[in-house]
Protein backbone atom coordinates (compact mmCIF):
# COMPACT_ATOMS: atom_id res chain seq x y z
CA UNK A 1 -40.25 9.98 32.76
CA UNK A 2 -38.14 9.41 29.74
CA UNK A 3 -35.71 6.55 29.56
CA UNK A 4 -33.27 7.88 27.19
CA UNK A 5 -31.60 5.82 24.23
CA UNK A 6 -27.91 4.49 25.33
CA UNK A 7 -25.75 5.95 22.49
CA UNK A 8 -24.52 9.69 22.06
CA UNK A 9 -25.73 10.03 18.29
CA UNK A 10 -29.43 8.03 19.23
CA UNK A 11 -30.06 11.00 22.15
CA UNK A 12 -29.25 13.77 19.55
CA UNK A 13 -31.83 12.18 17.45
CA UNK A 14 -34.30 11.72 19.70
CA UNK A 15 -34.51 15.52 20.52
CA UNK A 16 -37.62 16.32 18.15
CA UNK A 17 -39.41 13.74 20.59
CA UNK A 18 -37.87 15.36 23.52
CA UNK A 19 -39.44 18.62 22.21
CA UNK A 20 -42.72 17.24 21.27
CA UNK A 21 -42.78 15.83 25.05
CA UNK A 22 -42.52 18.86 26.39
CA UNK A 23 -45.34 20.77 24.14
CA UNK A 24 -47.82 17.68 24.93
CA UNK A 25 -47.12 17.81 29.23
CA UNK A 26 -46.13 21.82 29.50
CA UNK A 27 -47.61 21.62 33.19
CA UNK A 28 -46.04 18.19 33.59
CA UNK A 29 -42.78 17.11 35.63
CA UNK A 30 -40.67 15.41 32.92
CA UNK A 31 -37.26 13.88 33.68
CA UNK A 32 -35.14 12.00 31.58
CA UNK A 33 -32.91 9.31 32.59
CA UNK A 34 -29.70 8.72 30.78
CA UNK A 35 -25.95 7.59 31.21
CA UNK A 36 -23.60 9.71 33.23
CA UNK A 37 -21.19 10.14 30.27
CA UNK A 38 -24.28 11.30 27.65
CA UNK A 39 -25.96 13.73 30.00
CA UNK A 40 -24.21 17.00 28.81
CA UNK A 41 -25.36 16.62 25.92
CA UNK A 42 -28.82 18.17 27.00
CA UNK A 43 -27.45 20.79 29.11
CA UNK A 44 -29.39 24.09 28.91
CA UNK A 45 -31.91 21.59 27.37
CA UNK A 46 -35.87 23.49 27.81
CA UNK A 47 -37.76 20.22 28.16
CA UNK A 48 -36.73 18.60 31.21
CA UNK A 49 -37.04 19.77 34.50
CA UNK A 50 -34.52 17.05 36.16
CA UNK A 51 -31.74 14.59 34.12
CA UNK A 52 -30.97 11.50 36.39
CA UNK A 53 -27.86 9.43 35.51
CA UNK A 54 -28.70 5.46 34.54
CA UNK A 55 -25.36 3.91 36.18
CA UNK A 56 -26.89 0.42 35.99
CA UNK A 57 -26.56 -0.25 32.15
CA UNK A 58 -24.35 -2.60 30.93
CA UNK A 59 -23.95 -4.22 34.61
CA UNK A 60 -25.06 -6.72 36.64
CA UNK A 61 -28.70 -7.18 37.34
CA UNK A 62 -28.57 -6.66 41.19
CA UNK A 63 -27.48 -3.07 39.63
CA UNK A 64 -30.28 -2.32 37.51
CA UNK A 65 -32.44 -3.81 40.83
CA UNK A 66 -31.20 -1.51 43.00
CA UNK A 67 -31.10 1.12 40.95
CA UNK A 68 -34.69 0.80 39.82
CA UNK A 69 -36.36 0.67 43.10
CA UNK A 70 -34.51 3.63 44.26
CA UNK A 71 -36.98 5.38 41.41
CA UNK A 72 -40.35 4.60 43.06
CA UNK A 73 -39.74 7.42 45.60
CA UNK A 74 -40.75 10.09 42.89
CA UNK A 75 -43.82 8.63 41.92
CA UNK A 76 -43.66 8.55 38.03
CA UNK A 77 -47.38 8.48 36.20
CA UNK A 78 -45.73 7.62 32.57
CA UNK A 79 -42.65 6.05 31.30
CA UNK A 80 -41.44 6.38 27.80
CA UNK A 81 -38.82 3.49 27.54
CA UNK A 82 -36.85 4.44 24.01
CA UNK A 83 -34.67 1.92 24.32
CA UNK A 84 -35.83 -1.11 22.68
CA UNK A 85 -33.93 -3.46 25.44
CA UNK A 86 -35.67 -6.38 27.63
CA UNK A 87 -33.43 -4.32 30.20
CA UNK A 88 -34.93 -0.89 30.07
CA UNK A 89 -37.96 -1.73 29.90
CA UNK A 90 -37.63 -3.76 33.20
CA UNK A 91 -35.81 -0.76 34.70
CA UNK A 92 -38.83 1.43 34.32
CA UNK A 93 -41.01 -1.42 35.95
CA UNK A 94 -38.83 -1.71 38.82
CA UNK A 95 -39.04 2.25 39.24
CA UNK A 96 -42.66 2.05 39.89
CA UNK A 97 -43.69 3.39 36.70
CA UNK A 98 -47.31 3.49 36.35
CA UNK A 99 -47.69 3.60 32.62
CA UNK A 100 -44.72 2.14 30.95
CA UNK A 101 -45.22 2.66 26.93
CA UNK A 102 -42.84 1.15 24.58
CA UNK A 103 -42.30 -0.87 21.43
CA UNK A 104 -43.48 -4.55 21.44
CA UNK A 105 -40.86 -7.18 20.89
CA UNK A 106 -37.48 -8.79 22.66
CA UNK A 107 -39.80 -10.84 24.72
CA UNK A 108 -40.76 -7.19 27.05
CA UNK A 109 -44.42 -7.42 26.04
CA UNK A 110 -45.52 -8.34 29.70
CA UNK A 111 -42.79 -5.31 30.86
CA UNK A 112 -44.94 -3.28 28.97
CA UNK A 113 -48.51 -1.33 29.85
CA UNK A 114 -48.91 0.04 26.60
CA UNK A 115 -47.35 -2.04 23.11
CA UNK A 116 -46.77 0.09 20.37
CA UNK A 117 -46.42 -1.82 16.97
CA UNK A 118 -42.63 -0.62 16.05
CA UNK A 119 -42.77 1.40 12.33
CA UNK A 120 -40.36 -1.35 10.65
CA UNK A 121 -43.45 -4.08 10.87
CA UNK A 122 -42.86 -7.38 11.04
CA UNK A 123 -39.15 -7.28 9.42
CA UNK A 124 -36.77 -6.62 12.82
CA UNK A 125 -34.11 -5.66 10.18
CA UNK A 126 -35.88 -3.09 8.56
CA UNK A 127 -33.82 -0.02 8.70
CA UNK A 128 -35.95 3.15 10.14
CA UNK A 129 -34.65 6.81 10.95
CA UNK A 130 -33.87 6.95 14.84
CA UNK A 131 -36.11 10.40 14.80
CA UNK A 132 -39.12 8.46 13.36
CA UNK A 133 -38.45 5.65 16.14
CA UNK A 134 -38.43 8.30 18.77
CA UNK A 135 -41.75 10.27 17.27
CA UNK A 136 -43.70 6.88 17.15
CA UNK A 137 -43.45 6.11 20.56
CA UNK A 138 -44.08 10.28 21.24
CA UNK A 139 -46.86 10.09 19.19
CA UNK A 140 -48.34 6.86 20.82
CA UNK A 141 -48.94 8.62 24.34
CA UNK A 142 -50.89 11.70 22.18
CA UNK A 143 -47.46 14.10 21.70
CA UNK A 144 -47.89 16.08 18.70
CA UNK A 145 -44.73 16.25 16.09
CA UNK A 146 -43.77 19.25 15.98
CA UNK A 147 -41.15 18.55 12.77
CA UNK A 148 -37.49 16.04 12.47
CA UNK A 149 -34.87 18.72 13.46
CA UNK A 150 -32.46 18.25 16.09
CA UNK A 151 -32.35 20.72 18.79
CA UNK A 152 -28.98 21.29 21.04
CA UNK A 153 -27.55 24.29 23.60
CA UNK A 154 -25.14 25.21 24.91
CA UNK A 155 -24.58 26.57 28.33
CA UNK A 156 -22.66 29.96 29.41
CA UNK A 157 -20.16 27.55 32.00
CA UNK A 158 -20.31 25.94 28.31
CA UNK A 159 -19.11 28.30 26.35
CA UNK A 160 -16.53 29.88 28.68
CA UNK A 161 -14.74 27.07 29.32
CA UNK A 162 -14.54 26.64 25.53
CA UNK A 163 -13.26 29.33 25.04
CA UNK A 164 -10.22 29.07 27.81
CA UNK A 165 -9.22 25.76 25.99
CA UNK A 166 -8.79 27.32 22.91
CA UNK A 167 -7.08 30.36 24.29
CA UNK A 168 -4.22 27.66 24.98
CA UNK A 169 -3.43 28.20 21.29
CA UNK A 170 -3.25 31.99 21.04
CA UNK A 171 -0.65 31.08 17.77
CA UNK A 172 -4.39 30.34 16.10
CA UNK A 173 -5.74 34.00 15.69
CA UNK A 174 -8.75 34.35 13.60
CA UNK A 175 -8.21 31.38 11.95
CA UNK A 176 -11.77 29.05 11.35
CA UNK A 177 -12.00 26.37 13.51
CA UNK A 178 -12.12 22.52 11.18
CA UNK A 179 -13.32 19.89 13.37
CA UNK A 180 -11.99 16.47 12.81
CA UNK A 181 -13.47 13.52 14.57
CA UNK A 182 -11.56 10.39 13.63
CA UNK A 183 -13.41 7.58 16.33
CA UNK A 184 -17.03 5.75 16.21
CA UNK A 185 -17.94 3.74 19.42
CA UNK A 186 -19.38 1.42 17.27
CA UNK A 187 -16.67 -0.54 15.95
CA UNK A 188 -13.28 -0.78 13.90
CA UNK A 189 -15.25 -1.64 10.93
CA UNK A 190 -16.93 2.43 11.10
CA UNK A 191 -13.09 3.76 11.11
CA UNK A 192 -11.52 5.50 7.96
CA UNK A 193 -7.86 5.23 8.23
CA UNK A 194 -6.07 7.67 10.95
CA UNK A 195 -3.28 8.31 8.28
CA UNK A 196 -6.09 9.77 5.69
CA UNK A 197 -7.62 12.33 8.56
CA UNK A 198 -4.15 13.88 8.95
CA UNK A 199 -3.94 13.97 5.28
CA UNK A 200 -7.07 15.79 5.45
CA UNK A 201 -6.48 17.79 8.61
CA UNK A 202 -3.12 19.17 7.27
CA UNK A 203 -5.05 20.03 3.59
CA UNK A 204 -7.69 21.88 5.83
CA UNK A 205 -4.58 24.09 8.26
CA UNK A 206 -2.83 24.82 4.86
CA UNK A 207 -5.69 26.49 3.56
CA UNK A 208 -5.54 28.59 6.65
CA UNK A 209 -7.84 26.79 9.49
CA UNK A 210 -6.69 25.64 13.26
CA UNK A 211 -7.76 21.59 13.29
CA UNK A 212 -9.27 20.72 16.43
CA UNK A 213 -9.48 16.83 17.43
CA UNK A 214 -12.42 15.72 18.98
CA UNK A 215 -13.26 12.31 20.73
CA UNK A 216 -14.34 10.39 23.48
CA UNK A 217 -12.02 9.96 26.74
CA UNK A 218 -11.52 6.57 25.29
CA UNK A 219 -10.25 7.46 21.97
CA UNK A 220 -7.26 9.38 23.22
CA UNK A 221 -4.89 6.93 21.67
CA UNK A 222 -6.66 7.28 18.30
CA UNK A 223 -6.91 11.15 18.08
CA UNK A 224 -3.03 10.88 18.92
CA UNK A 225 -2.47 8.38 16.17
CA UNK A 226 -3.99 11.52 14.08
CA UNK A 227 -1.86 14.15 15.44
CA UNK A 228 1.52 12.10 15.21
CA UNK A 229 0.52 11.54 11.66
CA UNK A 230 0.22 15.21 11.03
CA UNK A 231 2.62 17.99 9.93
CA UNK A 232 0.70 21.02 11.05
CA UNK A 233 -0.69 21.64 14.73
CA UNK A 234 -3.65 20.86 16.16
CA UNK A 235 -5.38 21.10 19.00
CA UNK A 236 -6.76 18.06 21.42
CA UNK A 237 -9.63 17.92 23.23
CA UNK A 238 -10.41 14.38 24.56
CA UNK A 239 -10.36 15.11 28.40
CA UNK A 240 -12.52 13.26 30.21
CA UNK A 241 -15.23 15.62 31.15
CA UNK A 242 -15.26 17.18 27.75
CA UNK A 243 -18.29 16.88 25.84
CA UNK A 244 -19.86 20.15 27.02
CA UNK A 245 -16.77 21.57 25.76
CA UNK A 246 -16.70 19.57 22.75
CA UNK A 247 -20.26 20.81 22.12
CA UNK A 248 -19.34 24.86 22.28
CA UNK A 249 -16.11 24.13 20.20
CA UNK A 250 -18.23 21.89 16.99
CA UNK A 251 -21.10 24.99 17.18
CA UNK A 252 -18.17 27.59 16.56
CA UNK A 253 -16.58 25.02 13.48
CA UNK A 254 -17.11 25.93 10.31
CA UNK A 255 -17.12 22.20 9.34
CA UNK A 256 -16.98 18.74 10.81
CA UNK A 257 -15.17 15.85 8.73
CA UNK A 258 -15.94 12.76 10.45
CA UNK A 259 -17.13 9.01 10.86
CA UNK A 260 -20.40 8.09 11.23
CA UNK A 261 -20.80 8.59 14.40
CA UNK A 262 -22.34 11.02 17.03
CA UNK A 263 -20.25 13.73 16.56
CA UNK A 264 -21.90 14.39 13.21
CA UNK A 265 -25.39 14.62 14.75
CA UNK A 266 -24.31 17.32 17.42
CA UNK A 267 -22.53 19.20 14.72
CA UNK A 268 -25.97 19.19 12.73
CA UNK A 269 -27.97 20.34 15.51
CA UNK A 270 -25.95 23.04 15.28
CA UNK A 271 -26.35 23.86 11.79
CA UNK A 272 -22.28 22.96 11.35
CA UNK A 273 -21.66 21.40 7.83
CA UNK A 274 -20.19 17.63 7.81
CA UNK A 275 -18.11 15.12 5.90
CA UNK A 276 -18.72 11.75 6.31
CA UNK A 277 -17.43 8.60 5.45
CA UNK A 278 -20.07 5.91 5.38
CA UNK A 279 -18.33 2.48 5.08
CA UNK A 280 -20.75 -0.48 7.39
CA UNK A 281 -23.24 1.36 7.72
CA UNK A 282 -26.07 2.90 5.73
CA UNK A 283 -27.51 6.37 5.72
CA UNK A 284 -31.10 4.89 5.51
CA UNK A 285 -31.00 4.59 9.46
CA UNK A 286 -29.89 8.48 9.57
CA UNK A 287 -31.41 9.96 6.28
CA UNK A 288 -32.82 12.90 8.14
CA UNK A 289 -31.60 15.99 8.40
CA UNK A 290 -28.91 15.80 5.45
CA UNK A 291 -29.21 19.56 4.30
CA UNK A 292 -25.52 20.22 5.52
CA UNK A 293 -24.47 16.60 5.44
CA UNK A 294 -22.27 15.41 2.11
CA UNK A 295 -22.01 11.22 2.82
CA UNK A 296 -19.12 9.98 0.70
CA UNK A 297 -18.82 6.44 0.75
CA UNK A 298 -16.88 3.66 -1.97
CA UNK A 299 -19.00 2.05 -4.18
CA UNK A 300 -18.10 -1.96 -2.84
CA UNK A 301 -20.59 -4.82 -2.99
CA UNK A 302 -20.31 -5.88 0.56
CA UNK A 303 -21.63 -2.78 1.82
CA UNK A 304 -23.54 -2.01 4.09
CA UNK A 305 -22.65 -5.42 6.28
CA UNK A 306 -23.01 -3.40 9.67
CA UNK A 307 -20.48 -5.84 10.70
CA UNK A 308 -18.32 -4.30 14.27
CA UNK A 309 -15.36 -5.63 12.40
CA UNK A 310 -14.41 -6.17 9.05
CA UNK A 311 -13.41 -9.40 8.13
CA UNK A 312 -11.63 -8.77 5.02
CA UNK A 313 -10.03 -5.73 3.76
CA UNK A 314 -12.12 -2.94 4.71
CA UNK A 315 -12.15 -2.06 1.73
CA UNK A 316 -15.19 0.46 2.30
CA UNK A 317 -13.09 2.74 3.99
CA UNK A 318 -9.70 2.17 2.62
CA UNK A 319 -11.54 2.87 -1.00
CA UNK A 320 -12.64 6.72 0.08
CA UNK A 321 -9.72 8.44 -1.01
CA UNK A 322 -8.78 11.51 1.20
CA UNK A 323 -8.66 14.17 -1.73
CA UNK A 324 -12.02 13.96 -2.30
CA UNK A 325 -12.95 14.31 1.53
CA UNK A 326 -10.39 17.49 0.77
CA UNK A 327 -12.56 19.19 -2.04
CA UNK A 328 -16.23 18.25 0.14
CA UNK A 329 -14.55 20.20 3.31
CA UNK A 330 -13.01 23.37 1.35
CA UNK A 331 -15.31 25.15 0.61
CA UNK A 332 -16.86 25.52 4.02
CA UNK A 333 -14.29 27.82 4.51
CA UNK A 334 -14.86 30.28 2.39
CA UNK A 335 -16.80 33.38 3.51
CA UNK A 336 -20.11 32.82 4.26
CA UNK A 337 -19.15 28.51 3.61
């Protein structure tokens, strides 16, 4: 059993360990346990025979109790906790788990049956790429790595109902889909200015592409900040529900102009080329798989803070100035872009 990472953009990542799993156990039974919202993401997936949906995260212990003895009934022989949490790691011992392998630390060494020493060392803050994180632990329970890029599908159901959500918006033609994904569930601090998207976004329709809106359920009111802001017309698509949809629509894009956030990882597991505006964050946690990324970022001295919330100006997003996210997304719409 695999107990997936929490975040969108961290289970995108962790797909060259997902595939290495797979190649190491090919007559094992492998299922992966992840939250509800996350698990289309690895639909059509080829490494796990079962997905079950961790509802206790986040909640109150008598949750992740319950939830972990209801595990025992299927017996698991190994238990790759990715998650660095105290919690998960307890939530695979309450399932039963025979072999529980994870990183030491967070005071979950006695959680654990097998420590791994974590690849930052001794320095907690030490900033590592999520796919390394993943292939450490991989590699610890004799998984061979089988190479850093990220793997995604998409389904038929998938695609089809893609496709009838665009064919709302017959005005669009053959017009090449832009992506724009204003939100990160990270924090405030990760936003560039809603105002500077639809400057984007309307650049992007003038030069002859239909702007799609991506985002979570939750950042409806965000992605409609975008669109009011806007003078050409775009298309939605935060439905709850969505992200299978959401992953059909960013593999047909011809480019994704984003946050950092997870939306850029799906659209590079798709080969899709991205914009991104780096502000809190630094790229040295995500410097993988960067042959179709272009990070654009303002050149401030309190960067990268990885602060939720800027205290000050936020300045490191205010300071990337829309015309040059403009000139990184034109040319992907070119022929052959």
């Amino acid at each position: 059993m695999v107990r997936a990472p929490n975040w969108l953009g961290d289970v995108v990542m962790a797909t060259p360990g997902f595939r290495a799993m797979r190649a190491a156990f090919p007559r094992a039974r492998l299922t992966l346990l992840v939250r509800p919202a996350v698990a289309p993401l690895l639909a059509g997936n080829p490494w796990f025979d079962e997905i079950l949906p961790v509802r206790s995260s986040g909640r109150r212990p008598l949750s992740l109790l319950r939830e972990g003895l209801a595990l025992r009934r299927y017996g698991f022989d190994l238990g790759l906790c990715l998650p660095d949490s105290f919690s998960a790691a307890l939530h695979l011992r309450l399932a039963g788990v025979a072999r529980v392998v994870g990183y030491r630390g967070h005071f979950r060494g006695p959680l654990l049956h097998q420590k791994v020493d974590p690849p930052w060392g001794p320095n907690p803050r030490a900033l590592v790429a999520r796919e390394h994180h993943v292939l450490g632990l991989v590699e610890a329970v004799g998984a061979p790595t089988l190479g850093t890029q990220l793997e995604l599908f998409v389904t038929p159901e998938e695609e089809r109902a893609a496709g009838t959500v665009l064919a709302q918006h017959p005005g669009r033609g053959e017009a090449p889909l832009v992506a724009i994904a204003p939100g990160a569930s990270y924090g405030p601090s990760k936003l560039w200015p809603a105002e500077s998207f639809a400057r984007v976004a309307d650049a992007l329709a003038e030069a002859g592409a239909q702007v799609v809106l991506l985002g979570a359920p939750s950042e409806s009111a965000l992605v409609a900040q975008v669109r009011a802001a806007m003078h050409s017309p775009a298309i939605e698509l935060t439905a709850p529900g969505s992200l299978g949809v959401l992953k059909a629509v960013l593999r047909r894009s011809r480019v994704l102009v984003c946050n950092d956030a997870g939306a850029r990882h799906v659209a590079v597991a798709f080969g899709v080329p991205c914009v991104v505006m780096f502000g809190p964050t630094s790229l040295e946690k995500t410097n993988l798989n960067l042959a179709r990324v272009q990070a654009l970022s303002a050149d401030v001295p309190c960067r990268p803070c990885y602060r939720r919330t800027c205290p000050i100006d936020h300045r490191c997003m205010t300071r990337i100035e829309p015309e040059r996210v403009i000139a990184a997304a034109l040319p992907s719409l070119a022929p052959g872009g």
